[in-house]
N, C-alpha and C. Protein backbone atom coordinates (compact mmCIF):
# COMPACT_ATOMS: atom_id res chain seq x y z
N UNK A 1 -22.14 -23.13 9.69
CA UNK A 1 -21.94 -21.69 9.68
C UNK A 1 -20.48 -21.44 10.03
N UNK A 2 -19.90 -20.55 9.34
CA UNK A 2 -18.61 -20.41 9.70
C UNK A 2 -18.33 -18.52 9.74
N UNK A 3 -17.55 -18.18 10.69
CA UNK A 3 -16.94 -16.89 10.87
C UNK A 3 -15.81 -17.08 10.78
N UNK A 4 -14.75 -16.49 9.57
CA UNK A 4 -13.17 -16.21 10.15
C UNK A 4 -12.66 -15.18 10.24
N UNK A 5 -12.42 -14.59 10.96
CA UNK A 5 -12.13 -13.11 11.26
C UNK A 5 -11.17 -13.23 11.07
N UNK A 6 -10.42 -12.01 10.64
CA UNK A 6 -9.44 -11.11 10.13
C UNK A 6 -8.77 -10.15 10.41
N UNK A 7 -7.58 -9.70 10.31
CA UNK A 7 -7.15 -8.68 10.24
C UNK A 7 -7.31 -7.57 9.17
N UNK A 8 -7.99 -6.20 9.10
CA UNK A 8 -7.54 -5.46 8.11
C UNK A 8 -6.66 -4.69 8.18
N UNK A 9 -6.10 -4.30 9.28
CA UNK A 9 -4.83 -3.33 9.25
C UNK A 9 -4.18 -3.91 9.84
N UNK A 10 -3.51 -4.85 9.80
CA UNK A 10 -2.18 -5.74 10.97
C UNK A 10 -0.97 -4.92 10.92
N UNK A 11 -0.17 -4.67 11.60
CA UNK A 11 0.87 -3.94 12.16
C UNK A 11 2.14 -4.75 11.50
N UNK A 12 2.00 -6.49 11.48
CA UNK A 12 2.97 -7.08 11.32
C UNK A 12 3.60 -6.67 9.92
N UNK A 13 4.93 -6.88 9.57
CA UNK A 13 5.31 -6.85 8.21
C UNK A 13 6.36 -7.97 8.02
N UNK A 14 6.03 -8.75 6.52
CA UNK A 14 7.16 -9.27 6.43
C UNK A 14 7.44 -8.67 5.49
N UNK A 15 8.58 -9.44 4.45
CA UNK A 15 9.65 -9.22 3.62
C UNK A 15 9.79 -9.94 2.52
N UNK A 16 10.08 -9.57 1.16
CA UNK A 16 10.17 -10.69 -0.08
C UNK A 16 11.81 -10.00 -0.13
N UNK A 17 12.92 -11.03 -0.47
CA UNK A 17 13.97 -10.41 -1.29
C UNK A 17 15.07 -11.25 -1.90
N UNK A 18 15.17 -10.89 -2.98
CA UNK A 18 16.08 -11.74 -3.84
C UNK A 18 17.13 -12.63 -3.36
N UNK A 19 16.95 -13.86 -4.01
CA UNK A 19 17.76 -15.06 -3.07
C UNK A 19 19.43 -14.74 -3.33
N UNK A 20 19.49 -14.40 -4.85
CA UNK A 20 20.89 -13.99 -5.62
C UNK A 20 20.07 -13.28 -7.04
N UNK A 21 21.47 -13.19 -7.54
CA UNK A 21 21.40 -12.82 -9.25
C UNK A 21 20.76 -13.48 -9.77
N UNK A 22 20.52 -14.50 -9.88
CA UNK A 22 20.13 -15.58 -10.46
C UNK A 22 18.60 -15.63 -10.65
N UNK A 23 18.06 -14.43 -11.56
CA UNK A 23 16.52 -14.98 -11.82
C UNK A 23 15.56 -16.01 -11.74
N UNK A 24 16.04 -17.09 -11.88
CA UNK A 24 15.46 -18.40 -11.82
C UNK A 24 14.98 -19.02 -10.54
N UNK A 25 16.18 -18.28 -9.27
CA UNK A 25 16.33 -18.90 -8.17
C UNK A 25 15.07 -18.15 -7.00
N UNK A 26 14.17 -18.92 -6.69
CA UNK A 26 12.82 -18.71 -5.90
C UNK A 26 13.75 -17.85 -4.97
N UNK A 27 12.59 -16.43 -4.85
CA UNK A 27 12.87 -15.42 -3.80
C UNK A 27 12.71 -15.83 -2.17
N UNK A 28 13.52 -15.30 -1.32
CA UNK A 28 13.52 -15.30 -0.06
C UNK A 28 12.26 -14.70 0.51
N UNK A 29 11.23 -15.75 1.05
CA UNK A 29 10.00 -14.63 1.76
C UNK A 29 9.28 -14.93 3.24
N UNK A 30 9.63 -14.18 3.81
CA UNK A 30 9.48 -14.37 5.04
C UNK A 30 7.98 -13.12 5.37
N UNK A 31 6.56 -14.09 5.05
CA UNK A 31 5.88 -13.38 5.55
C UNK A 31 5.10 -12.69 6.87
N UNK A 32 5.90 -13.23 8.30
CA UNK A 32 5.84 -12.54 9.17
C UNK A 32 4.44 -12.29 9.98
N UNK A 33 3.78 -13.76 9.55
CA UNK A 33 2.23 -13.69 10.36
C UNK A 33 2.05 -13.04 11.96
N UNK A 34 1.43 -12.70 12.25
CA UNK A 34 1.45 -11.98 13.99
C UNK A 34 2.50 -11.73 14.44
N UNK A 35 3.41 -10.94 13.85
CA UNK A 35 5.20 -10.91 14.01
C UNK A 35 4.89 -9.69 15.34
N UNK A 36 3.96 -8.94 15.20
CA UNK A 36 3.43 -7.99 15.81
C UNK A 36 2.32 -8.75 17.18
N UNK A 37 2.72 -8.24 18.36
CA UNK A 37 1.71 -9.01 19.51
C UNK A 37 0.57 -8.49 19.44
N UNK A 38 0.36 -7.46 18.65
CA UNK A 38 -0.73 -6.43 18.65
C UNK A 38 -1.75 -7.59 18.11
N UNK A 39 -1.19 -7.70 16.88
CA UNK A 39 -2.45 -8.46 15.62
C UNK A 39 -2.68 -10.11 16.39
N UNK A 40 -1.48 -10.26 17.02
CA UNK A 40 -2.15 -12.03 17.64
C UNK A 40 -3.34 -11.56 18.74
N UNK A 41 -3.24 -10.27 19.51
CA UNK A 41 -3.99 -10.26 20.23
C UNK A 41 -5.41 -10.21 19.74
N UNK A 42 -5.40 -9.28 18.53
CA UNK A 42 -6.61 -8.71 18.00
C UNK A 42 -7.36 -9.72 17.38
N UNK A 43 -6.61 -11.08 16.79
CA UNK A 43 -7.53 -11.94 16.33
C UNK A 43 -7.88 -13.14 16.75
N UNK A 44 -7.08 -13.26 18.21
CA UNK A 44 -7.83 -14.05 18.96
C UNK A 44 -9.52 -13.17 20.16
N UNK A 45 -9.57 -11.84 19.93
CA UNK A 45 -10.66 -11.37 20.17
C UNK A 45 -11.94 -11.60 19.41
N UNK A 46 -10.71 -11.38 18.00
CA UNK A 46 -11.66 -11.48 16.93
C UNK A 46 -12.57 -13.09 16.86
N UNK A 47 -11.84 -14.44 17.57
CA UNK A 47 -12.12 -15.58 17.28
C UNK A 47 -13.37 -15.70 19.12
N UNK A 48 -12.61 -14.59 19.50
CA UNK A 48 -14.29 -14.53 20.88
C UNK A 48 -14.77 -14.08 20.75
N UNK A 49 -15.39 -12.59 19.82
CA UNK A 49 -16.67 -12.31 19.50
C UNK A 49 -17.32 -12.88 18.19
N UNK A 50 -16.49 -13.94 17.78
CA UNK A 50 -17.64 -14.50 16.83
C UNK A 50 -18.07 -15.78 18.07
N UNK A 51 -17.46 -15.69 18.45
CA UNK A 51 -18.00 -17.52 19.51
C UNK A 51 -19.49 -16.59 20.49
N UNK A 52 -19.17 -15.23 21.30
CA UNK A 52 -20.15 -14.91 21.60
C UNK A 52 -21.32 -14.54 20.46
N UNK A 53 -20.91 -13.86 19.16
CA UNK A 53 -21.92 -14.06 18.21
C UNK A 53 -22.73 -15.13 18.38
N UNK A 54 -22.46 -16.45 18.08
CA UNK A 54 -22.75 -17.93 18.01
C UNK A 54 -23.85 -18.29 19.15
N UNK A 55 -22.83 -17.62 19.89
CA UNK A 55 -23.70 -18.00 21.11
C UNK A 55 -25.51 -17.39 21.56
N UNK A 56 -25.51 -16.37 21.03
CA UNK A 56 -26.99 -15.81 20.67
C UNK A 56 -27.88 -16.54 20.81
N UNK A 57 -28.89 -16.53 21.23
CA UNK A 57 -30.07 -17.33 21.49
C UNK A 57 -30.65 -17.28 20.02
N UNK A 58 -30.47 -16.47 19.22
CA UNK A 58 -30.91 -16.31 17.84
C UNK A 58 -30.61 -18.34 17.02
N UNK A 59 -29.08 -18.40 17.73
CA UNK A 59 -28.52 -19.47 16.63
C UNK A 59 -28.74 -20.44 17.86
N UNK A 60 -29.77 -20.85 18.82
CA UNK A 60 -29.34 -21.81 19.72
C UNK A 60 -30.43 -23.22 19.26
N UNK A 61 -31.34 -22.93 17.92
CA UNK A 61 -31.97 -24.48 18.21
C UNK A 61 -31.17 -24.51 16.49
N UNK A 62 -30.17 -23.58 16.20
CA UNK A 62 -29.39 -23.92 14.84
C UNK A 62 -28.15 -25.03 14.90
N UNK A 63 -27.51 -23.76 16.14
CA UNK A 63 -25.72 -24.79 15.80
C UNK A 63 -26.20 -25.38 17.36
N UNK A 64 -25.15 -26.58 16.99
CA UNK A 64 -25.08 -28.08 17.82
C UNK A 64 -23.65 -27.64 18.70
N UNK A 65 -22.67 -27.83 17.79
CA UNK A 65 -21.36 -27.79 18.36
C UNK A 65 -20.14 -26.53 17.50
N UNK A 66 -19.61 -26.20 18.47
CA UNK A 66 -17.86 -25.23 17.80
C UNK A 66 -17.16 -26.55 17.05
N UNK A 67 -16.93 -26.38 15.93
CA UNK A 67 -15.91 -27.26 15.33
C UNK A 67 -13.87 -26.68 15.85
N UNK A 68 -14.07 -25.28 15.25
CA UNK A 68 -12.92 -24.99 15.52
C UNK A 68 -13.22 -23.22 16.61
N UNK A 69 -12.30 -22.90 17.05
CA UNK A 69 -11.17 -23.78 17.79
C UNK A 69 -11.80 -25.21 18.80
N UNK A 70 -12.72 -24.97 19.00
CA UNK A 70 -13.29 -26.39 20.00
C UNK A 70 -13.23 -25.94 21.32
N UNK A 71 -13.91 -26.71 22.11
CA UNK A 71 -14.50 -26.42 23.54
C UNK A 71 -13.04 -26.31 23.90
N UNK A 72 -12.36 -27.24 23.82
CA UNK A 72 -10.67 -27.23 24.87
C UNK A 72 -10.01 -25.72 24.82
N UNK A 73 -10.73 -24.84 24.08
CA UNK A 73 -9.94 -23.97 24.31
C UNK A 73 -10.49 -22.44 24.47
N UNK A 74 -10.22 -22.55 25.89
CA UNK A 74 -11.52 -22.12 27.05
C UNK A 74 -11.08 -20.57 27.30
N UNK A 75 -9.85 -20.09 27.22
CA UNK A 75 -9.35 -18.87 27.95
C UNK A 75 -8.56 -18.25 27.16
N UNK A 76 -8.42 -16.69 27.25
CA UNK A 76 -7.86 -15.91 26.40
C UNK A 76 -6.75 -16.51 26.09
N UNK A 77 -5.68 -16.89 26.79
CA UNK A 77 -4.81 -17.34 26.68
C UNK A 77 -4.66 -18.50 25.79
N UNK A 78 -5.98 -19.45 26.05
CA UNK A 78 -5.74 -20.54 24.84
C UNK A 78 -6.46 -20.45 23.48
N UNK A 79 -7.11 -19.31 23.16
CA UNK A 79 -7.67 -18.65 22.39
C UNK A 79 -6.18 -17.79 21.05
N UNK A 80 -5.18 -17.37 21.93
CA UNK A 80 -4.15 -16.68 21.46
C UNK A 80 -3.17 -17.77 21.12
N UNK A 81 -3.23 -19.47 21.54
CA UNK A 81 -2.27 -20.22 20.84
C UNK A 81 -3.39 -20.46 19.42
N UNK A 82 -4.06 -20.45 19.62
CA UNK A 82 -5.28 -21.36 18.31
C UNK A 82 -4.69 -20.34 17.80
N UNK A 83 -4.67 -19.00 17.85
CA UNK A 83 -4.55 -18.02 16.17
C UNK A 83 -3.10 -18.07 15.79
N UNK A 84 -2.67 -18.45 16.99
CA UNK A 84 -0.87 -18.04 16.51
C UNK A 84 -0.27 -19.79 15.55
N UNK A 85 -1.18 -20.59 15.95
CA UNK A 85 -0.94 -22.30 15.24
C UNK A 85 -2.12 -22.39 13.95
N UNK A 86 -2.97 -21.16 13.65
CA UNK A 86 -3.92 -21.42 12.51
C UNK A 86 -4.12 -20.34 11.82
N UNK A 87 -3.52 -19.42 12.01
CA UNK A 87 -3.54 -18.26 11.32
C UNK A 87 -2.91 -18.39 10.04
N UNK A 88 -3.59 -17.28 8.89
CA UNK A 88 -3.33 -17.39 7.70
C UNK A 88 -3.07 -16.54 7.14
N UNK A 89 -2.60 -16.41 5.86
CA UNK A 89 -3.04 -15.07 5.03
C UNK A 89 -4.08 -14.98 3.86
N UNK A 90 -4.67 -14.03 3.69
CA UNK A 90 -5.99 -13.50 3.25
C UNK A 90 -5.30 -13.32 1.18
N UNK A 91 -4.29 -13.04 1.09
CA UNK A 91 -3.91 -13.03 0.05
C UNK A 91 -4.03 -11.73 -0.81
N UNK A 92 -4.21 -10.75 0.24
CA UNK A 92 -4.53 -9.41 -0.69
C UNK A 92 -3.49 -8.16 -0.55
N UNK A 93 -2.10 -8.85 -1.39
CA UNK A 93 -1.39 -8.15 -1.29
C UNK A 93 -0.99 -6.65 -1.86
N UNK A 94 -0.60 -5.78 -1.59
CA UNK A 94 -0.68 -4.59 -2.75
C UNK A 94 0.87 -3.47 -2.64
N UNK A 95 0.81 -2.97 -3.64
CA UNK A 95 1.36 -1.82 -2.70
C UNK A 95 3.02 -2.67 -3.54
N UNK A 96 3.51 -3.04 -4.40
CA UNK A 96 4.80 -3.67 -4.84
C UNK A 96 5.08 -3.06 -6.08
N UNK A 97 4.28 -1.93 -6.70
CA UNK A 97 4.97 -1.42 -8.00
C UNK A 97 3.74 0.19 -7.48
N UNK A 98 4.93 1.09 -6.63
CA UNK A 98 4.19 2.05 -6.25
C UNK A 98 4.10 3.08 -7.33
N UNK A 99 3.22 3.81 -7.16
CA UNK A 99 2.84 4.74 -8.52
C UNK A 99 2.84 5.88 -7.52
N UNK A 100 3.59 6.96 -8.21
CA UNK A 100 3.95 8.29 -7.64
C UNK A 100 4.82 9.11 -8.80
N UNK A 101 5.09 10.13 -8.40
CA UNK A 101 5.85 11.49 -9.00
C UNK A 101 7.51 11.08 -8.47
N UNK A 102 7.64 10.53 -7.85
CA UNK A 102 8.98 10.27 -7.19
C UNK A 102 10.21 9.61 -7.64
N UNK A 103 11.24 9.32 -7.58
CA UNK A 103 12.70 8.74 -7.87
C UNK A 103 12.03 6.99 -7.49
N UNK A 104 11.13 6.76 -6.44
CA UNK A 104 10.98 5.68 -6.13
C UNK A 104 9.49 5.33 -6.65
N UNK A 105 9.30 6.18 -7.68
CA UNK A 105 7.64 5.24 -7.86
C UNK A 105 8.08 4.31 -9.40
N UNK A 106 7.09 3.42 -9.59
CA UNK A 106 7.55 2.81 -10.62
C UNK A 106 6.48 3.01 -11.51
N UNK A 107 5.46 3.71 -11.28
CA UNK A 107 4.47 3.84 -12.51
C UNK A 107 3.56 5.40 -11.99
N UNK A 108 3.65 5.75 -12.83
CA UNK A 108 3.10 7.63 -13.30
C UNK A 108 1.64 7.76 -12.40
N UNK A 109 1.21 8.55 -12.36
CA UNK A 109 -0.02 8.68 -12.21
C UNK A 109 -1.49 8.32 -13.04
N UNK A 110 -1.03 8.11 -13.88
CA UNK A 110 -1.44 7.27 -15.41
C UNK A 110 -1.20 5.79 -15.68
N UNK A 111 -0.34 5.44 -14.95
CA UNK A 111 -0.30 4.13 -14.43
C UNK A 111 0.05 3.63 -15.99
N UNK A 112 1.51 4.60 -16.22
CA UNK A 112 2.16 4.01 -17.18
C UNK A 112 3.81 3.97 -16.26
N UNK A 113 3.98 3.07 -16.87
CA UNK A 113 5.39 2.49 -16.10
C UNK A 113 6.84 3.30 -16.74
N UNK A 114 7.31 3.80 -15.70
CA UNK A 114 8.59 4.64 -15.94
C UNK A 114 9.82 3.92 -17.02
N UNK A 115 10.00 4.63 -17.75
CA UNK A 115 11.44 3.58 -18.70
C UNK A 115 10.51 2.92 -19.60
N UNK A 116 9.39 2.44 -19.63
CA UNK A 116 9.08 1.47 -20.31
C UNK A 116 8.03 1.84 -21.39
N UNK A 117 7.75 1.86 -22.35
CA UNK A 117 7.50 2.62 -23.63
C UNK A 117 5.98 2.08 -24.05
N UNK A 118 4.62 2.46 -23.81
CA UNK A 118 3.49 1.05 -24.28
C UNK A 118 3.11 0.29 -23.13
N UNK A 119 3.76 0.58 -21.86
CA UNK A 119 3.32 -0.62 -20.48
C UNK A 119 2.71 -0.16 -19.61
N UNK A 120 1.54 -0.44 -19.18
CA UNK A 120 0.87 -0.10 -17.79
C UNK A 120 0.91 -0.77 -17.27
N UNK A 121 0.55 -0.64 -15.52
CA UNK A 121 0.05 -1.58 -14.59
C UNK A 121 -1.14 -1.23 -14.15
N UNK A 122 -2.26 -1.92 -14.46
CA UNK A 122 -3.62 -1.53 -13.71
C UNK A 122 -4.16 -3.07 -12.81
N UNK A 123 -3.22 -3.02 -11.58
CA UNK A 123 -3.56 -4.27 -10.62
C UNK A 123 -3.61 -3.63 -9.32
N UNK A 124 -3.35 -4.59 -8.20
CA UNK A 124 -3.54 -3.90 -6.80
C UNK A 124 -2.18 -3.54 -6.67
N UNK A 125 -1.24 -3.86 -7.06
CA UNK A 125 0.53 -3.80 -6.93
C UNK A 125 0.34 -2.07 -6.82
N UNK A 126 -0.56 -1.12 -7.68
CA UNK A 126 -0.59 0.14 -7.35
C UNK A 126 -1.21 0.72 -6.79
N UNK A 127 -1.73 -0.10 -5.89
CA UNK A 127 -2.35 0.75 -4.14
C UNK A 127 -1.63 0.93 -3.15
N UNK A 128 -1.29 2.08 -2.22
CA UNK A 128 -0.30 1.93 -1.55
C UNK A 128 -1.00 1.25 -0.48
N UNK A 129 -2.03 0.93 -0.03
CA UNK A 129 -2.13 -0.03 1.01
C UNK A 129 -3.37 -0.50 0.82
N UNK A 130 -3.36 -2.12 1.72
CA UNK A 130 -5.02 -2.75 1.23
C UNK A 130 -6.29 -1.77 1.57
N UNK A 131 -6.86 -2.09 0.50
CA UNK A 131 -8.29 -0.87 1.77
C UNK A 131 -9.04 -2.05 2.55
N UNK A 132 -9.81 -1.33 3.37
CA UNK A 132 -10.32 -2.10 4.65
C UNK A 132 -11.74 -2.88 4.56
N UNK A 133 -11.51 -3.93 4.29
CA UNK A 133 -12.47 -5.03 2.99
C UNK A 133 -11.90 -5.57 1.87
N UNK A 134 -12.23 -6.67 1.16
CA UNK A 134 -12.24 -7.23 0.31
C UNK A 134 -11.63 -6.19 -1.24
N UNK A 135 -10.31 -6.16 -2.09
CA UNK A 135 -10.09 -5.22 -2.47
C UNK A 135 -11.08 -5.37 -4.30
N UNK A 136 -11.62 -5.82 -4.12
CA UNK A 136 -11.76 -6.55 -5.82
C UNK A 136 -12.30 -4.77 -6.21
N UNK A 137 -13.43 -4.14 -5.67
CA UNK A 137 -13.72 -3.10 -6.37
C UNK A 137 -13.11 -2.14 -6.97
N UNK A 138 -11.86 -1.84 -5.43
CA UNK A 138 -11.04 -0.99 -5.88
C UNK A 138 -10.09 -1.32 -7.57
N UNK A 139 -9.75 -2.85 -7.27
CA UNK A 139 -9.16 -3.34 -8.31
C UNK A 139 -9.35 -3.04 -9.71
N UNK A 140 -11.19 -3.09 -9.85
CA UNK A 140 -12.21 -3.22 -10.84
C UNK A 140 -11.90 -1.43 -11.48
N UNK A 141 -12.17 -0.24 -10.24
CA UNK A 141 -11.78 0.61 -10.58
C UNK A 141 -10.35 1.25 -11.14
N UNK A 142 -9.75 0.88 -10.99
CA UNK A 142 -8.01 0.46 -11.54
C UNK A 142 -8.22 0.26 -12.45
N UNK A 143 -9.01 -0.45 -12.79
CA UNK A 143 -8.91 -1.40 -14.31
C UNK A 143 -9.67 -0.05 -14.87
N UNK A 144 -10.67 0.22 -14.42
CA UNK A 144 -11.30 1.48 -15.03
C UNK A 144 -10.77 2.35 -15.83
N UNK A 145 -10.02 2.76 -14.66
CA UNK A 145 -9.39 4.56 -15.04
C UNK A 145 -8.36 3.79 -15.89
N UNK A 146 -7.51 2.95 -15.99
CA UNK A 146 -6.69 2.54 -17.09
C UNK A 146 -7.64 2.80 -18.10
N UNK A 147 -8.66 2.12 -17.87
CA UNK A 147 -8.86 1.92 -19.72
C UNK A 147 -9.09 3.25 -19.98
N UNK A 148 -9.99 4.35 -19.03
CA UNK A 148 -10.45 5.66 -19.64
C UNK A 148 -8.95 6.60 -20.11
N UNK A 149 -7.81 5.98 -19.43
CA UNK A 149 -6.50 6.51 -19.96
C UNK A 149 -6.30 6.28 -21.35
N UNK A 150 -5.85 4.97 -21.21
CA UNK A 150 -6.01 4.13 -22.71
C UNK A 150 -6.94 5.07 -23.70
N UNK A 151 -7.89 5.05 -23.46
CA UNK A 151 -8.74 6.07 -24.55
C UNK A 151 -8.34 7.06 -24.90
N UNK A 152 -8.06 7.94 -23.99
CA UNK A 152 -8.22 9.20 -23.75
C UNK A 152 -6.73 9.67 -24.44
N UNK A 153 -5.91 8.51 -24.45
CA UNK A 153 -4.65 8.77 -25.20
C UNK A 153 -4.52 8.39 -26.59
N UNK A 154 -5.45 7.55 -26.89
CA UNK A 154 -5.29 6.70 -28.28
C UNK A 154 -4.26 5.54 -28.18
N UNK A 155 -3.51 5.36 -27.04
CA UNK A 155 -2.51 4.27 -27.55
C UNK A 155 -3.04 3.54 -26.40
């Protein structure tokens, strides 16, 4: 049985940004895991109420032993090195080709792309922030309203 808890709103932020001119040349990215003390705190809580979960008399003739973090690591304090040496990212990035009315959005409300003649974006890149869960639906709906655009325009 496994629990890995998560962050859905982490405070931390990192940064992607161009290494040079040079298209070819892999971007600078500094993603900035628990950069914030807030989110290291919150998910080493998060890694003690699944251990008290566990602990339930419900799961006691189930689980045998904690694999991770493991018995050695007994106190809040050593609870907050395990997340800050195993922490990850979830991979659900969004929010990098914002869609708005603005000088700074890059795609319409129609989720046709400014300057560009025939191009949409219907991905998560046009959410301004993850929603709180797993984003695939929202995604699915994206894909939606594109296509009912698509129709609804003929092109």
């Amino acid at each position: 049985i496994t629990i890995i808890p998560g962050l859905q709103r982490p405070l931390s932020r990192g940064w992607l940004r161009l290494a040079s001119k040079d298209p070819l040349e892999r971007p600078l990215i500094n993603p900035n895991y628990l950069g914030d003390e807030s989110d290291a705190r919150k998910l080493a809580l998060g890694v003690k109420i699944s251990r008290e979960i566990f602990a339930a008399r419900a799961f006691g003739d189930t689980l045998t032993q904690e694999l991770l973090p493991g018995p050695e690591y007994k106190t809040d304090r050593d609870l907050l090195e395990f997340v800050r040496q195993r922490a990850d990212s979830y991979h659900h990035q969004v929010g990098s080709c914002k869609m708005g009315i603005d000088r700074m959005a890059v795609v319409d409300p129609e989720l046709r792309v400014y300057g560009v003649e025939g191009l949409r974006v219907a991905d998560a890149s046009v959410m301004p922030a993850v929603v709180t869960g797993n984003p695939h639906t929202a995604i699915v709906m994206i894909g939606e309203r594109c296509a009912d655009f698509i129709q609804r325009s003929g092109a």
